[in-house]
C-alpha atoms as a PDB file:
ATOM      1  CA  UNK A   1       4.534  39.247  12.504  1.00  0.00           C
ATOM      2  CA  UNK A   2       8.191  39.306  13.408  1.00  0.00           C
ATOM      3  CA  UNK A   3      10.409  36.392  11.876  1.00  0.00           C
ATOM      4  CA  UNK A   4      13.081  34.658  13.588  1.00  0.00           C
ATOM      5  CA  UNK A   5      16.527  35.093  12.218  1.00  0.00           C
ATOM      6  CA  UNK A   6      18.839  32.231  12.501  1.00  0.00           C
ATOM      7  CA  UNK A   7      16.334  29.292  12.862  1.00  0.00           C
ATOM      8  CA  UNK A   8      16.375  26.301  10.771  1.00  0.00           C
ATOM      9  CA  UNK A   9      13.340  25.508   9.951  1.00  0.00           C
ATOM     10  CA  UNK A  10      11.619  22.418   9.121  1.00  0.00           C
ATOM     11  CA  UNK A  11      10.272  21.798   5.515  1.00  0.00           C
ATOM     12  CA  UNK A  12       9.352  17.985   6.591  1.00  0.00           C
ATOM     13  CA  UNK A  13      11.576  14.714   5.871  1.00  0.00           C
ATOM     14  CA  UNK A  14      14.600  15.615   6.574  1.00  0.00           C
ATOM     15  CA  UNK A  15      14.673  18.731   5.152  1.00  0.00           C
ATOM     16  CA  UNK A  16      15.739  22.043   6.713  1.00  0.00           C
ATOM     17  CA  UNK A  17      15.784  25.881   5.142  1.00  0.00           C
ATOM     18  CA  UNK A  18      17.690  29.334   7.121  1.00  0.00           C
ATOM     19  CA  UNK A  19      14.514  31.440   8.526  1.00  0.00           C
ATOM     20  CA  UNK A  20      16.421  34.399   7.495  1.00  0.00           C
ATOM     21  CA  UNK A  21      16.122  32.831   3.459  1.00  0.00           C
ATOM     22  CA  UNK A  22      12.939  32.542   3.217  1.00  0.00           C
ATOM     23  CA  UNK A  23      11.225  34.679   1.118  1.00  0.00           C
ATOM     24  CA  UNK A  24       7.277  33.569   0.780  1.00  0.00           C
ATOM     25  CA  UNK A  25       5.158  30.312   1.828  1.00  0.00           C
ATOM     26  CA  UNK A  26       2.257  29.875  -0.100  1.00  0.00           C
ATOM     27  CA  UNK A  27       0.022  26.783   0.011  1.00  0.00           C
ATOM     28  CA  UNK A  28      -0.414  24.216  -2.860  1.00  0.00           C
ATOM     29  CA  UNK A  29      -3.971  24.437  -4.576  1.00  0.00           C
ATOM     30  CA  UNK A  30      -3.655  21.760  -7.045  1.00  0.00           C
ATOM     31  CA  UNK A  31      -1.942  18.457  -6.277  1.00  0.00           C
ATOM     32  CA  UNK A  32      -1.966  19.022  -2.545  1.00  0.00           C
ATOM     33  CA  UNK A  33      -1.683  16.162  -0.567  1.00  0.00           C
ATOM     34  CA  UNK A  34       1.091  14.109   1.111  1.00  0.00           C
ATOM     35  CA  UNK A  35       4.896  15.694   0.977  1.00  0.00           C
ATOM     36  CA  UNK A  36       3.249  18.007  -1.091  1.00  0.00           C
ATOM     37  CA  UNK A  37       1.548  20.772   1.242  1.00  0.00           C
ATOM     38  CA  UNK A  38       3.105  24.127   0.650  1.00  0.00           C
ATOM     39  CA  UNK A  39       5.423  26.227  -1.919  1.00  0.00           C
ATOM     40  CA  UNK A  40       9.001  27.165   0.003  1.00  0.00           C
ATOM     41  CA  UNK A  41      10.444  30.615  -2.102  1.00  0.00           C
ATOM     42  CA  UNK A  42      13.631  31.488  -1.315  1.00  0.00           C
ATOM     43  CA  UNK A  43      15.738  34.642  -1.706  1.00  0.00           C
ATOM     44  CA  UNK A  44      17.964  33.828  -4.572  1.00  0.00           C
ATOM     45  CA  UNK A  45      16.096  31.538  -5.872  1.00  0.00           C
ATOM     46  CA  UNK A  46      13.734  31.198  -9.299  1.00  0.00           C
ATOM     47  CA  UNK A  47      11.751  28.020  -8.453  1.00  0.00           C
ATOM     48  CA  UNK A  48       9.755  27.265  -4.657  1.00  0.00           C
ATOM     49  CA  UNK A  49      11.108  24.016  -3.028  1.00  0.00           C
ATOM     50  CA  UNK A  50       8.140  21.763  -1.942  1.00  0.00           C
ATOM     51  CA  UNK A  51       7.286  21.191   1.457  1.00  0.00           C
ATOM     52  CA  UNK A  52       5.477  18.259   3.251  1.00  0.00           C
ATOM     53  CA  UNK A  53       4.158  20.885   5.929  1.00  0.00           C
ATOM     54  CA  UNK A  54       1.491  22.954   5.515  1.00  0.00           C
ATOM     55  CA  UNK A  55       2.065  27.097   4.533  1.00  0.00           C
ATOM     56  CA  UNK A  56       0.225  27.475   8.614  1.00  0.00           C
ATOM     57  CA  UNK A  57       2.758  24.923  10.257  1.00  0.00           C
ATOM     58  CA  UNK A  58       5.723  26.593   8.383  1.00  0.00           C
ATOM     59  CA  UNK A  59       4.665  30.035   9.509  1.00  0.00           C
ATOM     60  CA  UNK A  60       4.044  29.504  12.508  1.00  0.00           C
ATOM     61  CA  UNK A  61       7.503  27.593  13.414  1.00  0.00           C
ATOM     62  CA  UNK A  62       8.829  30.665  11.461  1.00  0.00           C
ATOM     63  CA  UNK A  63       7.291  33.355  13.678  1.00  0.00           C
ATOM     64  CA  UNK A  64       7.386  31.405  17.308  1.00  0.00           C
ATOM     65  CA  UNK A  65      10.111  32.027  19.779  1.00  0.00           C
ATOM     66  CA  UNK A  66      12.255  29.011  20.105  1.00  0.00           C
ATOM     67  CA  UNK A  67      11.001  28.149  23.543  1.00  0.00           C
ATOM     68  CA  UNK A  68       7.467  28.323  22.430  1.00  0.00           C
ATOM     69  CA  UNK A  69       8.178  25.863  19.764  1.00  0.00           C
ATOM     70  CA  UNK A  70       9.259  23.864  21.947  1.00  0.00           C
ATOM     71  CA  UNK A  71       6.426  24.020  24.385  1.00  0.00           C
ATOM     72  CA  UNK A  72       4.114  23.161  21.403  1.00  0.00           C
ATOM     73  CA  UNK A  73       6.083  20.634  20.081  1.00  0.00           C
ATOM     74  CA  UNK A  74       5.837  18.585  24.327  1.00  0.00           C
ATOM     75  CA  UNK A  75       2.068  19.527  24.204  1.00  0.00           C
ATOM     76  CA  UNK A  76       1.709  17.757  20.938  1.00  0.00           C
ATOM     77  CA  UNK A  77       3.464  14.932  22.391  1.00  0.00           C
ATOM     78  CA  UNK A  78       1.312  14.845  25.754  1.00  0.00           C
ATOM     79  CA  UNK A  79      -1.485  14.885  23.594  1.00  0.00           C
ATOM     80  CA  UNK A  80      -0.478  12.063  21.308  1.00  0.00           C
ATOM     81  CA  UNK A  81       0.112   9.935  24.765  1.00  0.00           C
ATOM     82  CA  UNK A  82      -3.438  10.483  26.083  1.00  0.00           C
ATOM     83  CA  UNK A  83      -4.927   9.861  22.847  1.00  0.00           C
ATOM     84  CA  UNK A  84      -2.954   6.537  22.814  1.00  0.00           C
ATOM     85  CA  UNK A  85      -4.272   5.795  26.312  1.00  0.00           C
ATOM     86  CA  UNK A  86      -7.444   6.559  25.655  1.00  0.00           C
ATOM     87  CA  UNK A  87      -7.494   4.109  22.774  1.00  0.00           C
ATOM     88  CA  UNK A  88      -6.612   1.502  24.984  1.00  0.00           C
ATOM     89  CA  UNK A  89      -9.606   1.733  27.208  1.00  0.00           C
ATOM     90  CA  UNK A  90     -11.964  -1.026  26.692  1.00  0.00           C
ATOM     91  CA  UNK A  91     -15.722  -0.353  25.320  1.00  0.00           C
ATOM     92  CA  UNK A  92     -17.470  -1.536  28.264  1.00  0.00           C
ATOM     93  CA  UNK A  93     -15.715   1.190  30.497  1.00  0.00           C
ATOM     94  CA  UNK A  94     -16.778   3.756  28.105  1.00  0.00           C
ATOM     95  CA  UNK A  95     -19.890   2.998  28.071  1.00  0.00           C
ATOM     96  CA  UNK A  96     -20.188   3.010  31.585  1.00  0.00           C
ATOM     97  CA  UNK A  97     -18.492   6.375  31.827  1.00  0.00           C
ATOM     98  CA  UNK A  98     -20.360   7.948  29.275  1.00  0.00           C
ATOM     99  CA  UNK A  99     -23.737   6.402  30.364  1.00  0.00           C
ATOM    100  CA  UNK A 100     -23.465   7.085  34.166  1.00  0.00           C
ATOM    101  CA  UNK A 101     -20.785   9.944  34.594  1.00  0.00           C
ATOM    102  CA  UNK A 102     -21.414  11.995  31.318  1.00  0.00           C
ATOM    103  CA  UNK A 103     -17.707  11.500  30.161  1.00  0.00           C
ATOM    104  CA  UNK A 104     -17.366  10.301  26.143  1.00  0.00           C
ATOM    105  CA  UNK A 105     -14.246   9.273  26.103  1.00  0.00           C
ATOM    106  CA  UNK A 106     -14.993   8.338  22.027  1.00  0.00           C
ATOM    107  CA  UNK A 107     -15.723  12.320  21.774  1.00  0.00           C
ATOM    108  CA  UNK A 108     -12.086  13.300  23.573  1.00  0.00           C
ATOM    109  CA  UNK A 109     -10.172  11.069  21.466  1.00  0.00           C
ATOM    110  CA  UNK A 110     -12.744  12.390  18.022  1.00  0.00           C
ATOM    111  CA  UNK A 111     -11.569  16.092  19.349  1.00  0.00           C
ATOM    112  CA  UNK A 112      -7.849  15.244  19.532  1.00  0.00           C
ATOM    113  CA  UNK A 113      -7.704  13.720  16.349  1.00  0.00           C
ATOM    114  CA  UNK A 114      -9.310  16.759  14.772  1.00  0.00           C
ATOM    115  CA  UNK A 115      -6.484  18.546  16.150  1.00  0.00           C
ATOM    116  CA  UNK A 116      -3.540  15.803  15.825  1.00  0.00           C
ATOM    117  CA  UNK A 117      -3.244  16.229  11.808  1.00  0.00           C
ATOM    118  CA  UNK A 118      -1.846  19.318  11.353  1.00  0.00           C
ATOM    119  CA  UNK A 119       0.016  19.286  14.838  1.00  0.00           C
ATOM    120  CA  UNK A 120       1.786  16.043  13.762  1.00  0.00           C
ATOM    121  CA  UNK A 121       3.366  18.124  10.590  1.00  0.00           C
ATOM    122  CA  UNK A 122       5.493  19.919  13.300  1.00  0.00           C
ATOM    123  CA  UNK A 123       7.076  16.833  14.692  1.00  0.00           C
ATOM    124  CA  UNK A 124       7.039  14.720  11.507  1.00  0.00           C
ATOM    125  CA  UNK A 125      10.670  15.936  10.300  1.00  0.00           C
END
């Protein structure tokens, strides 16, 4: 796994730490939940900062190229938009397409939101 020097990397909320100073991510056992997802240690430093993102979002923004960040970041968006669409077909059209064509629209929009939770920690600041 090669790191990225030089990137500023998101912690969530506004906050932002140097690739280059971080030092280990480990995820939060006990108290986990929201802004409080994953331990930030950094060199120099005796306590972690907390971070809103998971350890695996962290990492993975830490180890990407820039340009494949970014390409995640406009797939998460596309995704977003077609689960929004989605939501705005109405019932008796799904029905229709699920009874007669095989499509489930429900199941698409079930499948992105499976994904959509930890892919939203990426673009949430």
């Amino acid at each position: 796994m090669w790191v990225k020097s030089g990137q500023m990397i998101s912690l969530g909320y506004g906050r932002y730490v140097r690739s280059d100073e971080i030092a280990a991510v480990e995820p939060i056992e006990e108290g986990r939940g929201p802004r409080r997802r994953a331990l930030v240690w950094l060199r120099g430093m005796s306590t972690p900062l907390v971070a809103s993102r998971s350890e695996d979002a962290i990492i993975r923004e830490l180890t990407d190229a820039p340009e494949a960040t970014q390409k995640g970041r406009h797939r998460r968006l596309v995704l977003e938009q077609v689960v929004r669409t989605l939501d705005g077909v109405p019932g008796s059209f799904r029905r229709r397409l699920r009874d007669h064509d095989g499509i489930d629209l429900d199941e698409l929009v079930e499948e992105a939101s499976r994904v959509q939770p930890e892919e939203r920690e990426c673009t949430s600041g």
